[in-house]
N, C-alpha and C. Protein backbone atom coordinates (compact mmCIF):
# COMPACT_ATOMS: atom_id res chain seq x y z
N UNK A 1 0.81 -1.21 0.00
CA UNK A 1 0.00 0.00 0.00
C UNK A 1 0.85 1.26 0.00
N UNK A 2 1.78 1.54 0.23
CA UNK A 2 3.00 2.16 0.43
C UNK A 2 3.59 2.79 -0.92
N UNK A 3 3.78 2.13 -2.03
CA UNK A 3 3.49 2.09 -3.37
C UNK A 3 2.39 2.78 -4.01
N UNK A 4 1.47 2.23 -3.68
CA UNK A 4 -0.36 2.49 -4.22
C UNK A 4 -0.59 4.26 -3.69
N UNK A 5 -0.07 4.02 -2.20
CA UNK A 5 0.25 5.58 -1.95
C UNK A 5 0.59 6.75 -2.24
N UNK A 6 2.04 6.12 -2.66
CA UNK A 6 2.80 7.18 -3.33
C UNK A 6 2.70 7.54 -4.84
N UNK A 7 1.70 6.76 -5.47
CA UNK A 7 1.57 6.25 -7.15
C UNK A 7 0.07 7.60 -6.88
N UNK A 8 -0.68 7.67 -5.88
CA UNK A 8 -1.84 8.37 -5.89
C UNK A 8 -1.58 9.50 -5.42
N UNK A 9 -0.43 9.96 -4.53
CA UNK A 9 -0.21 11.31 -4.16
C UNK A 9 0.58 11.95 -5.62
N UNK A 10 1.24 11.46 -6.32
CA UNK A 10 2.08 11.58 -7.55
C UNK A 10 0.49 12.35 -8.30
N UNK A 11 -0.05 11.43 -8.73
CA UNK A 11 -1.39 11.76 -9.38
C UNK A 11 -1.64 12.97 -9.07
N UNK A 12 -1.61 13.33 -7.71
CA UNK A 12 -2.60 14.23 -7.16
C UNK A 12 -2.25 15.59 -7.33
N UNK A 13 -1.00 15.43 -7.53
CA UNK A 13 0.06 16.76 -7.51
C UNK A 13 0.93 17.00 -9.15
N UNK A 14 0.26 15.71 -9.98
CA UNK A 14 0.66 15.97 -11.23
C UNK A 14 1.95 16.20 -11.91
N UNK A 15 2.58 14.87 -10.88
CA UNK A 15 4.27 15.12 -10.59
C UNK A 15 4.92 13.79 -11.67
N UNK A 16 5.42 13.60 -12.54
CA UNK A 16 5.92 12.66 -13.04
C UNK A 16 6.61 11.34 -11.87
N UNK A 17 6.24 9.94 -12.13
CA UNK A 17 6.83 9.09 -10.67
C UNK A 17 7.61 8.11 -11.87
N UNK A 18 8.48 7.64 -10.98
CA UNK A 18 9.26 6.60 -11.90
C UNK A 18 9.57 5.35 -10.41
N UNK A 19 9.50 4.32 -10.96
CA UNK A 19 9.36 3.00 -9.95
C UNK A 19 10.44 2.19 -10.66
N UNK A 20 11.80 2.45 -9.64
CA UNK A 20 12.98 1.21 -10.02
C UNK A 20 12.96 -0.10 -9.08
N UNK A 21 13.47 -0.89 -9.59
CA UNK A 21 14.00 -1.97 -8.50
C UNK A 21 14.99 -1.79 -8.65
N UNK A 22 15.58 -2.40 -7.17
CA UNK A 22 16.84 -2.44 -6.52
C UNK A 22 16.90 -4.01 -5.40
N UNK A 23 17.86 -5.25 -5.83
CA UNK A 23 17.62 -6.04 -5.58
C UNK A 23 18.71 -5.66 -3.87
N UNK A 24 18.15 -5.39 -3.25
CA UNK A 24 19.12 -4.73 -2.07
C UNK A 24 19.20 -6.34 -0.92
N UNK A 25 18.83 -7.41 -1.08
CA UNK A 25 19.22 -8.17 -0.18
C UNK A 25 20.67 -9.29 -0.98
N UNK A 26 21.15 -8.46 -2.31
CA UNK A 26 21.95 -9.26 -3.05
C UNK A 26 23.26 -8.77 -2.25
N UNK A 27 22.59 -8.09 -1.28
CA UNK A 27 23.98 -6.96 -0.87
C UNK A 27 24.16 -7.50 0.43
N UNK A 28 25.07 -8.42 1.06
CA UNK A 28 25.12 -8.88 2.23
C UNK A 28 25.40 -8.54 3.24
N UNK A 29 25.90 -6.80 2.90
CA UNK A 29 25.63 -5.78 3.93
C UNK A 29 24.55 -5.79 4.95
N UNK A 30 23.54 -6.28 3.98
CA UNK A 30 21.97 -5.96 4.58
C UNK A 30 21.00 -7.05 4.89
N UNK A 31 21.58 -8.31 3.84
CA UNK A 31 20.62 -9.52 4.29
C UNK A 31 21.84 -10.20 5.24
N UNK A 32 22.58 -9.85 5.94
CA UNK A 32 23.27 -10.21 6.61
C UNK A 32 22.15 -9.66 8.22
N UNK A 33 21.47 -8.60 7.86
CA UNK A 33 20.94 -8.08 9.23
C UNK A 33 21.58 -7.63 10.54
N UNK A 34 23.07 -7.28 10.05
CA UNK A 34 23.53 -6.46 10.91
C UNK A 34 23.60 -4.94 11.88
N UNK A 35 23.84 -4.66 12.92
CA UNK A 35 23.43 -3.61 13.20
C UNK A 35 23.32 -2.09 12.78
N UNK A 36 24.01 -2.16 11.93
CA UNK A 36 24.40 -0.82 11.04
C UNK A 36 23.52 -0.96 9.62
N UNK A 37 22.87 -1.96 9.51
CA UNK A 37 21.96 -2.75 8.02
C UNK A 37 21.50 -1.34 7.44
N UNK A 38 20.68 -0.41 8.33
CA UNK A 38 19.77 0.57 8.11
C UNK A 38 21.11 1.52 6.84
N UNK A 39 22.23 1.72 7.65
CA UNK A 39 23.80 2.58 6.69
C UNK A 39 23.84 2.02 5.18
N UNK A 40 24.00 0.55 5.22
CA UNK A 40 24.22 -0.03 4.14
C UNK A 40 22.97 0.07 3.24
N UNK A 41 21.77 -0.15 3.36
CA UNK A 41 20.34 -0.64 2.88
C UNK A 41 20.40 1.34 1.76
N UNK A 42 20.42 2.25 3.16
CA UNK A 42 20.36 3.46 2.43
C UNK A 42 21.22 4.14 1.45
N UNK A 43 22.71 3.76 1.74
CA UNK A 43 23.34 4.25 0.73
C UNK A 43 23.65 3.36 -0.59
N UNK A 44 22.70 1.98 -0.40
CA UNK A 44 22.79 1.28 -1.73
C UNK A 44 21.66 1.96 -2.72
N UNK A 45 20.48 2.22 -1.62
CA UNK A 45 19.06 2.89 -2.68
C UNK A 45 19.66 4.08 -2.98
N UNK A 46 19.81 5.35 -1.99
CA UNK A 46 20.18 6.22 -2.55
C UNK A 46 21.23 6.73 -3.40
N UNK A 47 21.93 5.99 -3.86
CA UNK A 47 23.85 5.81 -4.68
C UNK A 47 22.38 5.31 -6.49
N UNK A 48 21.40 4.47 -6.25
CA UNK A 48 20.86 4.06 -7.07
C UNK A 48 19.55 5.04 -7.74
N UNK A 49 19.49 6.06 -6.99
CA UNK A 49 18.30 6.93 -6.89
C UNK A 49 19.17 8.19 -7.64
N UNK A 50 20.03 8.51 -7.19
CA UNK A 50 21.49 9.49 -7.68
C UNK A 50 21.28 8.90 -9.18
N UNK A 51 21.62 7.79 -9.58
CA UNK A 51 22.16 7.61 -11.39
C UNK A 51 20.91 7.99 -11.97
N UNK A 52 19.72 7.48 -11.08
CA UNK A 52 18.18 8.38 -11.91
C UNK A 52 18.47 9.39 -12.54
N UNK A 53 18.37 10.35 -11.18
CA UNK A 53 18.30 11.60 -10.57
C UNK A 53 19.68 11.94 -12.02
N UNK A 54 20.56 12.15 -11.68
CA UNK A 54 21.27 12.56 -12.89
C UNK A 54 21.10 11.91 -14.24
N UNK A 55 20.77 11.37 -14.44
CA UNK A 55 20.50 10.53 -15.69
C UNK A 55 19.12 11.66 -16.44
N UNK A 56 18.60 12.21 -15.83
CA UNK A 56 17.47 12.73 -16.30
C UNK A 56 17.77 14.63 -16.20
N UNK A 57 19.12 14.76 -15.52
CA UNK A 57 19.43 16.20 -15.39
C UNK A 57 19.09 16.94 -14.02
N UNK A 58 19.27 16.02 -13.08
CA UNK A 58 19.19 16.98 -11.77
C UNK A 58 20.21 16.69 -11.08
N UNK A 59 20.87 18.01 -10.37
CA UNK A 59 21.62 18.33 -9.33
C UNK A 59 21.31 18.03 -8.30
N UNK A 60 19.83 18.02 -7.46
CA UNK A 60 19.75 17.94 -6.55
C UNK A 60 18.98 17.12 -5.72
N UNK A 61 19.02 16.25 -5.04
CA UNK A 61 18.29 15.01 -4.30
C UNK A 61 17.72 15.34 -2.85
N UNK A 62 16.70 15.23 -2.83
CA UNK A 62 15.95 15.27 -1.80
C UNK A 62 15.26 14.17 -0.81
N UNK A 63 15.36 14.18 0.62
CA UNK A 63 14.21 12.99 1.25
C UNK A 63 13.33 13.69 2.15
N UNK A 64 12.90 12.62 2.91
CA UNK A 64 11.85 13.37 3.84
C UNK A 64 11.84 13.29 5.30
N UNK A 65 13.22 13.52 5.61
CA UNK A 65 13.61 13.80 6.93
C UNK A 65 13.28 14.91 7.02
N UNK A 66 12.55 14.94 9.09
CA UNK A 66 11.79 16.55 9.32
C UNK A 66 12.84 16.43 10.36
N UNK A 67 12.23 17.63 11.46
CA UNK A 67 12.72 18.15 12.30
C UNK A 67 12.75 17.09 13.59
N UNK A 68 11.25 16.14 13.29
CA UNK A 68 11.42 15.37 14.37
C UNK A 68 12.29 14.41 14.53
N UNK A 69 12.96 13.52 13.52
CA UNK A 69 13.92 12.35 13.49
C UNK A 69 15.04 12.69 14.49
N UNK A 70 15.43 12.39 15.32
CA UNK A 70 16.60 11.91 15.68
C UNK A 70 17.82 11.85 14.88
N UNK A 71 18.24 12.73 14.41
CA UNK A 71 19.40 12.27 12.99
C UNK A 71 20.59 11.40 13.62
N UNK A 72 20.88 11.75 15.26
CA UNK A 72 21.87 10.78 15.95
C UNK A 72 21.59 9.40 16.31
N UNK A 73 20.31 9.15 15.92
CA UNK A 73 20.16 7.76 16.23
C UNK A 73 20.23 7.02 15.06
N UNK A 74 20.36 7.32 14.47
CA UNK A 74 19.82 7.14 12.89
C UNK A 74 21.03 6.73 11.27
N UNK A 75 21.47 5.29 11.44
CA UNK A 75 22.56 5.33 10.94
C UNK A 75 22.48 5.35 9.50
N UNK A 76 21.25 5.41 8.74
CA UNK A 76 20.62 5.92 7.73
C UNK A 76 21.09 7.25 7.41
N UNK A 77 21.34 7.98 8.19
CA UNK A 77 21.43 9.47 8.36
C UNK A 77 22.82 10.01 7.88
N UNK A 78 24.02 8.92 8.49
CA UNK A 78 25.00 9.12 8.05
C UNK A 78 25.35 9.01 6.18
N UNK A 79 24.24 8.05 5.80
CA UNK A 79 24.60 7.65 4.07
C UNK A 79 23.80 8.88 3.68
N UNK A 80 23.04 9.42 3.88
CA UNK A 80 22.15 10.13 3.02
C UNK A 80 23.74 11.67 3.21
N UNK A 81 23.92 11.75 4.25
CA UNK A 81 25.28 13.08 4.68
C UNK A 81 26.32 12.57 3.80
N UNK A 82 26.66 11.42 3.48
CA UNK A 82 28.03 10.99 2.41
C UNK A 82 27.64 11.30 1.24
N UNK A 83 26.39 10.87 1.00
CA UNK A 83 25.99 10.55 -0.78
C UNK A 83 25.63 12.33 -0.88
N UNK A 84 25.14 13.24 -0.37
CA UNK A 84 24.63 14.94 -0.20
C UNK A 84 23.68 14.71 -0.74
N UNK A 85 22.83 13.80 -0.21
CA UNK A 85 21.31 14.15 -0.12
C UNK A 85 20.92 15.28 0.79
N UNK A 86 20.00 16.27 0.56
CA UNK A 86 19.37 17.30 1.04
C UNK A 86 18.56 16.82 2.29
N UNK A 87 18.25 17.53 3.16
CA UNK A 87 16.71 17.53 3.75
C UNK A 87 16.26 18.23 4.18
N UNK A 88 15.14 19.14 3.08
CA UNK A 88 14.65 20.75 3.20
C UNK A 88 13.56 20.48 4.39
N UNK A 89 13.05 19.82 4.68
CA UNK A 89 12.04 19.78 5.50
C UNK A 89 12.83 19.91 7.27
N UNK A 90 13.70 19.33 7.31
CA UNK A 90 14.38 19.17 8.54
C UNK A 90 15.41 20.57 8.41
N UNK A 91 16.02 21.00 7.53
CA UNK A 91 16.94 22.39 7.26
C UNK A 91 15.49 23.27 7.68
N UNK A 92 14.65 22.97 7.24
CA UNK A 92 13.44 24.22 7.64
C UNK A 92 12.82 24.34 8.75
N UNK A 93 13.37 22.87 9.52
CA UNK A 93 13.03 23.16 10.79
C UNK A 93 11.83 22.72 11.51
N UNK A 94 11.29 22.09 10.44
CA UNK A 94 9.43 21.91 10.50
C UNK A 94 9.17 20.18 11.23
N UNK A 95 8.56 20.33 11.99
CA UNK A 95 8.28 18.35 12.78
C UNK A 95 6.97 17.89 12.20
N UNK A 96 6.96 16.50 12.67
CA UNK A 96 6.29 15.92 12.04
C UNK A 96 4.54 16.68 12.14
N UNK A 97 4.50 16.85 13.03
CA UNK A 97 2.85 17.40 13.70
C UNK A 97 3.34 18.84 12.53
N UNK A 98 3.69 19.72 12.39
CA UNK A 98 3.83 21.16 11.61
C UNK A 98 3.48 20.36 10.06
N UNK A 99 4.15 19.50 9.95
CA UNK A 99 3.98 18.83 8.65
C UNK A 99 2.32 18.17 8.25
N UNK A 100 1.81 17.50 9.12
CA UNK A 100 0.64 17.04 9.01
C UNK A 100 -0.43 17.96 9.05
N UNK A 101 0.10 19.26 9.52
CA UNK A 101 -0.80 20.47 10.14
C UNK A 101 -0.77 21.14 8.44
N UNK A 102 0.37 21.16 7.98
CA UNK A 102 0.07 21.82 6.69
C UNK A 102 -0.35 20.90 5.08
N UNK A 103 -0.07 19.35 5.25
CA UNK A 103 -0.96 18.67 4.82
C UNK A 103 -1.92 18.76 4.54
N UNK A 104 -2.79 18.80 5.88
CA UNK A 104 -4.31 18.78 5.98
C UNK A 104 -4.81 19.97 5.16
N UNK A 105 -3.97 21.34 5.55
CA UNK A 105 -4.46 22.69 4.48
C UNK A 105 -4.09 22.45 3.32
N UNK A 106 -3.34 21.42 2.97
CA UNK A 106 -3.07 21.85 1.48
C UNK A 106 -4.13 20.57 0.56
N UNK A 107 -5.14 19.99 1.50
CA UNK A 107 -5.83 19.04 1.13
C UNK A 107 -5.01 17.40 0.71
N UNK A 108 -4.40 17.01 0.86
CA UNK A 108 -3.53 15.98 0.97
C UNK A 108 -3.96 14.87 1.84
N UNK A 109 -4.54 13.57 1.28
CA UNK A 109 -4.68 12.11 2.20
C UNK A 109 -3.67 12.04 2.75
N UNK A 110 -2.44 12.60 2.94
CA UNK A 110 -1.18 11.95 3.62
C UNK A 110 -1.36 12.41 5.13
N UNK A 111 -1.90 13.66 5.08
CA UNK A 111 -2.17 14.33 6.32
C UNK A 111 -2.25 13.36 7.69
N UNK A 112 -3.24 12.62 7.76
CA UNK A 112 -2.98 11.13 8.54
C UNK A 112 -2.51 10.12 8.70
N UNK A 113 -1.84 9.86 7.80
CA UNK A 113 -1.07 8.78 7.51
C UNK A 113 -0.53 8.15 8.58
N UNK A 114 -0.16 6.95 8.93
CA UNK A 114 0.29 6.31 10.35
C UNK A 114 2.13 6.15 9.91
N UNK A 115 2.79 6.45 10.13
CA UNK A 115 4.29 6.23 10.01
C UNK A 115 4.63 4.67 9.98
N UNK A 116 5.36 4.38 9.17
CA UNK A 116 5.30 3.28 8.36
C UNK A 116 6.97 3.24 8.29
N UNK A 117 7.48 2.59 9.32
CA UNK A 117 8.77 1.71 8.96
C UNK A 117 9.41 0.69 8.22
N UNK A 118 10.46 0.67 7.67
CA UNK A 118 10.36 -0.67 6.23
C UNK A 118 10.48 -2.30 7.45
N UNK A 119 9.93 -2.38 6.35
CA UNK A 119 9.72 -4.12 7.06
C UNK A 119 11.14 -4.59 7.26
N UNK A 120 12.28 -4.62 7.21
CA UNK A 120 13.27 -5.22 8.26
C UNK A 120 13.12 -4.98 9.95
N UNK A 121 12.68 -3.77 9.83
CA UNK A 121 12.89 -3.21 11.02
C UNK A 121 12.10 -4.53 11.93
N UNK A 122 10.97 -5.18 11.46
CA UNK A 122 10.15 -6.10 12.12
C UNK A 122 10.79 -7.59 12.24
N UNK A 123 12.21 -7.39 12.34
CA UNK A 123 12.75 -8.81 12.05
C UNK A 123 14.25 -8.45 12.93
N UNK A 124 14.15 -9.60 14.12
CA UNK A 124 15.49 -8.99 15.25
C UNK A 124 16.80 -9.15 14.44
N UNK A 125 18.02 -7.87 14.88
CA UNK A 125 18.93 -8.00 14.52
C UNK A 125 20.16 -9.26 14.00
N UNK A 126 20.28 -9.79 13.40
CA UNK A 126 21.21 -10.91 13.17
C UNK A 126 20.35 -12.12 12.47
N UNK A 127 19.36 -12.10 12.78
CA UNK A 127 18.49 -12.90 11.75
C UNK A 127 18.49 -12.28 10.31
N UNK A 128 19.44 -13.34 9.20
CA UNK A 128 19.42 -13.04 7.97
C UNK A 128 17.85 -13.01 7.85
N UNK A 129 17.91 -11.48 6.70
CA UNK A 129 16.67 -11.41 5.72
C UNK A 129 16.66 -12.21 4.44
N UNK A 130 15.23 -12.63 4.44
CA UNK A 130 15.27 -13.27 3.02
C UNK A 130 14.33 -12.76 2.33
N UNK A 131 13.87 -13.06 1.18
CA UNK A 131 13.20 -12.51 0.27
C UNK A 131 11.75 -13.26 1.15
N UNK A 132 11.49 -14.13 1.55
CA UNK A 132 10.45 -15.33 1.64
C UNK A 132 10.07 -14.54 3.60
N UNK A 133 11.00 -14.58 3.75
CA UNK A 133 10.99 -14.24 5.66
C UNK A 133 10.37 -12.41 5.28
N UNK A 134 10.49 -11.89 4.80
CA UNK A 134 10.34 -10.33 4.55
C UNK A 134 8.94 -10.45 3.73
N UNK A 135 8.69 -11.30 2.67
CA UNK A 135 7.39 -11.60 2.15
C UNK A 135 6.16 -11.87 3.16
N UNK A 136 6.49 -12.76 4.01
CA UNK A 136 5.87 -13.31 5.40
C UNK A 136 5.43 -12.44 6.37
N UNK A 137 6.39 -11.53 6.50
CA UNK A 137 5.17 -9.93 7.28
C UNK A 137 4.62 -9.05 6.58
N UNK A 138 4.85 -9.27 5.01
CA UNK A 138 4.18 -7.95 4.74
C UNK A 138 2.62 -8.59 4.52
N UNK A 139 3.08 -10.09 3.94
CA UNK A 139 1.68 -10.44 3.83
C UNK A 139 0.40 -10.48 4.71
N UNK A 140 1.74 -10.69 6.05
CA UNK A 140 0.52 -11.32 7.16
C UNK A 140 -0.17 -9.25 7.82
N UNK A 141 0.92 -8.41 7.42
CA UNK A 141 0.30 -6.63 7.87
C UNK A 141 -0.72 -6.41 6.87
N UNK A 142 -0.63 -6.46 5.27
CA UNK A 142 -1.47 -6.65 4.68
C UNK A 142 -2.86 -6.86 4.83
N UNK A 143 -3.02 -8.09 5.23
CA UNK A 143 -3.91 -9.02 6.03
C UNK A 143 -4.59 -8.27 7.28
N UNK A 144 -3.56 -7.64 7.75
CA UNK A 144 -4.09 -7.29 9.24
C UNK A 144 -4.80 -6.05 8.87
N UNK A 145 -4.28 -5.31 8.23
CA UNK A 145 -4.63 -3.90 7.66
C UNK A 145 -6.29 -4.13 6.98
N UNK A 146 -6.56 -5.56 6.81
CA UNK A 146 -7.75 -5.77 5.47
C UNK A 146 -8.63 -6.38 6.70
N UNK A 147 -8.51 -6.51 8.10
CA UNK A 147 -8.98 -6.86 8.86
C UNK A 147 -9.45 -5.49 9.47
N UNK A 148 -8.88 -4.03 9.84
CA UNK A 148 -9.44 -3.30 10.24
C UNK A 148 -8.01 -2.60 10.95
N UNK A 149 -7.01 -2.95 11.02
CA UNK A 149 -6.12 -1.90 12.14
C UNK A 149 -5.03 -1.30 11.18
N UNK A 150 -4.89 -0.05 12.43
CA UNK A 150 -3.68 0.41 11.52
C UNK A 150 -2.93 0.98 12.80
N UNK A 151 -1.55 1.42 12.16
CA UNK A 151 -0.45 2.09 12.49
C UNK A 151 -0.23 0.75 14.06
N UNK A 152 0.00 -0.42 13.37
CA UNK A 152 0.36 -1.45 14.08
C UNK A 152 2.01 -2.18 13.31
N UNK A 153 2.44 -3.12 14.53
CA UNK A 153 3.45 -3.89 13.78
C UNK A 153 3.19 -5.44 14.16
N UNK A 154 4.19 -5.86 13.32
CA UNK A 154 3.96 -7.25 12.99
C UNK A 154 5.06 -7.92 13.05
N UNK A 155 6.07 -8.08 14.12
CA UNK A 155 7.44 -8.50 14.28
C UNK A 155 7.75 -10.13 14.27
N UNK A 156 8.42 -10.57 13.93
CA UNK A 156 8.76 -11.71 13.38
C UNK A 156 10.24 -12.19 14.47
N UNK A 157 9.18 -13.32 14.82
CA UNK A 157 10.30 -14.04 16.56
C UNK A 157 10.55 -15.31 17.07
N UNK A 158 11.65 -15.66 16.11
CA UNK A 158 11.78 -17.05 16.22
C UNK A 158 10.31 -18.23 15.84
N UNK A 159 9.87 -17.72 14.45
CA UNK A 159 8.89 -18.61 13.90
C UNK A 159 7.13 -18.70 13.98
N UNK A 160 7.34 -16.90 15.07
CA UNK A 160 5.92 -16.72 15.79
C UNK A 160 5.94 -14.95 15.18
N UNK A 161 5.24 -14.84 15.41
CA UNK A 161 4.24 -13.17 14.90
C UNK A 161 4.18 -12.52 16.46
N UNK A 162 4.57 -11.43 16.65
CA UNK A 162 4.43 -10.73 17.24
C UNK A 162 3.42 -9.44 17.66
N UNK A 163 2.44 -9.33 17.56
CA UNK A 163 1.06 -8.16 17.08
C UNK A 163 1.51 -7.03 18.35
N UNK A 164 2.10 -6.04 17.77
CA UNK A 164 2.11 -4.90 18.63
C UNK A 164 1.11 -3.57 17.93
N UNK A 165 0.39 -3.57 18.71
CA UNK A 165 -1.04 -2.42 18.33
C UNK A 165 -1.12 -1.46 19.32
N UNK A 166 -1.28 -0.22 19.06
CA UNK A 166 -1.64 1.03 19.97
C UNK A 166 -2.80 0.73 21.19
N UNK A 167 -2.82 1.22 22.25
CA UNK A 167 -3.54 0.67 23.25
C UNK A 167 -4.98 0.99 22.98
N UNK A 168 -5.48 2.19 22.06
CA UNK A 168 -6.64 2.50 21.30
C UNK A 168 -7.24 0.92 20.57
N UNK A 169 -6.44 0.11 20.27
CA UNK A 169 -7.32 -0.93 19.46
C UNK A 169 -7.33 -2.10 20.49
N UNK A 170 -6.62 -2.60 21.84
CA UNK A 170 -6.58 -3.11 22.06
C UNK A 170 -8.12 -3.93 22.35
N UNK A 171 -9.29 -3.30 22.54
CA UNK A 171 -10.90 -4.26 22.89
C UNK A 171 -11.00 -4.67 21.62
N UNK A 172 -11.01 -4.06 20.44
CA UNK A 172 -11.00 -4.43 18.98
C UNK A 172 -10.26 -5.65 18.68
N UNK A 173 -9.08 -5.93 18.74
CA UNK A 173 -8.32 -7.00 18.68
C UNK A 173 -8.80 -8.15 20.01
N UNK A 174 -9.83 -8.03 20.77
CA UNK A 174 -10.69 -8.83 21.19
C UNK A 174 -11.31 -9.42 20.36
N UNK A 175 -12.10 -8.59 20.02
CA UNK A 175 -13.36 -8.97 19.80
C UNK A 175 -13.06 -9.44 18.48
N UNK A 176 -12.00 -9.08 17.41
CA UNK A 176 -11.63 -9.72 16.55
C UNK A 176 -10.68 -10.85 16.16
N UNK A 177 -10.44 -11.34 17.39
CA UNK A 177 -9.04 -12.64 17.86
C UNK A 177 -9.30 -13.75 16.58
N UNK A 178 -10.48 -14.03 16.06
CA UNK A 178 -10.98 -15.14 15.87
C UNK A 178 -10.11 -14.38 13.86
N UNK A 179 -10.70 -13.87 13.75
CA UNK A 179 -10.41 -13.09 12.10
C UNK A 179 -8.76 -12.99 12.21
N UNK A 180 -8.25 -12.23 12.93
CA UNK A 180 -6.56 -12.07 13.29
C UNK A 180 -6.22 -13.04 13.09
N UNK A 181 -6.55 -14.18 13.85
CA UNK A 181 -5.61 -15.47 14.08
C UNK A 181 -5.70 -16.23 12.58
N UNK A 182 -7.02 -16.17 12.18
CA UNK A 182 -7.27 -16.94 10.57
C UNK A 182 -6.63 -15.98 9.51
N UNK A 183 -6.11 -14.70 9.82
CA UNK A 183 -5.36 -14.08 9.12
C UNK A 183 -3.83 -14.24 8.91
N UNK A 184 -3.12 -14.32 10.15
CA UNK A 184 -2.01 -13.86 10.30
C UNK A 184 -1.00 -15.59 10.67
N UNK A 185 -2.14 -16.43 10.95
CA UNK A 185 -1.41 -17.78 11.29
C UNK A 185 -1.01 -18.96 9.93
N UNK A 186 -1.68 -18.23 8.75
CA UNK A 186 -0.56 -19.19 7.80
C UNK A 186 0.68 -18.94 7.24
N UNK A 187 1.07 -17.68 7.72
CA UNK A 187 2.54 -17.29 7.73
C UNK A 187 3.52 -17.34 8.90
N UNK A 188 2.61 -17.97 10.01
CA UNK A 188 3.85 -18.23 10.91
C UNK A 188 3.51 -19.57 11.78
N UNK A 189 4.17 -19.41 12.79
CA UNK A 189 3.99 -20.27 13.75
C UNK A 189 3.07 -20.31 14.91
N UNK A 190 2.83 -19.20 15.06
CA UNK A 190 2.44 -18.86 16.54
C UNK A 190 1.98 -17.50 15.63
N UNK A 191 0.69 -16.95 16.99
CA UNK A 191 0.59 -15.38 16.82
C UNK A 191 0.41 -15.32 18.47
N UNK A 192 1.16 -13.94 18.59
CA UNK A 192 1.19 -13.48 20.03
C UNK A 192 1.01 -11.93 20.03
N UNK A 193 -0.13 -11.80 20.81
CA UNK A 193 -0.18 -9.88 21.63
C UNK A 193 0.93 -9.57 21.97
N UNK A 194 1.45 -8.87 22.17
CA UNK A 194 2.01 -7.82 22.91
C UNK A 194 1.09 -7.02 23.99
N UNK A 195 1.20 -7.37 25.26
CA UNK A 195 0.24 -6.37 25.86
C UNK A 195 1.18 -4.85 26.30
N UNK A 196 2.16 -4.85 25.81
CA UNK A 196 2.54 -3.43 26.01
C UNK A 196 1.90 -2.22 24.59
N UNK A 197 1.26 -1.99 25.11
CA UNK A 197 1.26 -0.92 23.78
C UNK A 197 2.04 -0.21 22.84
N UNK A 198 1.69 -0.02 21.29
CA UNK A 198 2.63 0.26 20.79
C UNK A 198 2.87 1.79 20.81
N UNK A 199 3.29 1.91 20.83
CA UNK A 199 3.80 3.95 21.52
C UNK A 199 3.44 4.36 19.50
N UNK A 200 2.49 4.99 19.80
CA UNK A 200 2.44 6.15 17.92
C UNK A 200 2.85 7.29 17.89
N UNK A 201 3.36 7.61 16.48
CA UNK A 201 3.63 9.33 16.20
C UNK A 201 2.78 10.36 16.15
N UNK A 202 2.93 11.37 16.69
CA UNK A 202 1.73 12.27 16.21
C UNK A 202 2.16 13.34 15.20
């Protein structure tokens, strides 16, 4: 959906979109799942986003780091500073809530949008990624998403599903245990709550 997203905000704004692949787990930087994965993963897309980007006559590359990210936690942060990717939104100073605030005026579905981490992140450190293990949560969030929730995760733990949901859905994921479980249990082993809540962005 992530895709479908960005293919309809493109539309909306009458912006030319171009959709490459990048086979990024050929890179054992990253399907290795090491702790720094996030360094490697980014400066392979963005080094690949660059030959576009000039290939078609632009100088200048942009992402969508704001004010709120953490840039020190963030070892992503360091490839995008090597390769001189920009980030006007965070140079301007503006956080995520200022951002959604001017969304909404400029009429934009993104305005709500739930923050959406790439699916490694749902898979513990040192466990190689595979094409098949990374297929396996998006299918089973997919799923969950076509069941009714959002701005949830779906972490992947030793052969079992992990369901971490905002404490807002937690009676919902009651009353819907029976649909969840026929959803999310032919891709794993196990499905398990989380009863800690999942902390959201605003």
């Amino acid at each position: 959906f992530e895709l479908d997203d960005a293919a309809k905000l493109a539309y909306m704004l009458s912006i030319p979109m171009t959709v490459d692949m990048v086979d990024i787990l050929s890179n054992t930087d990253v399907s290795r799942n090491p702790a720094d994965r996030c360094y490697h993963c980014k400066k392979a897309v963005f080094k690949r986003i660059w030959e576009l980007a000039r290939a078609d006559g632009y100088e200048v590359l942009c992402d969508g780091t704001n004010a709120s990210d953490d840039v020190g936690e963030r070892a992503g942060m360091r490839a995008l500073a090597e390769l001189g990717v920009r980030s006007p939104l965070r140079e301007c100073g503006l956080t995520k809530k200022e951002i959604r605030r001017l969304s909404c005026d400029a009429g934009l579905f993104t305005h709500d949008k739930p923050s959406y981490a790439c699916l490694a992140t749902r898979i513990p450190t040192g466990t190689a990624l595979t094409e098949e293990l990374i297929s396996r949560v998006e299918q089973a969030e997919h799923v969950m998403h076509g069941v009714g929730f959002t701005d949830f995760r779906i972490r992947y733990y030793d052969g079992a599903a992990r369901i971490q949901i905002p404490e807002s859905q937690f009676k919902s994921v009651i009353d819907k245990r029976k649909k969840i479980i026929d959803a999310v249990s032919p891709y794993f082993d196990a499905v398990f709550l989380d009863l800690v809540p999942r902390k959201t962005e605003v």
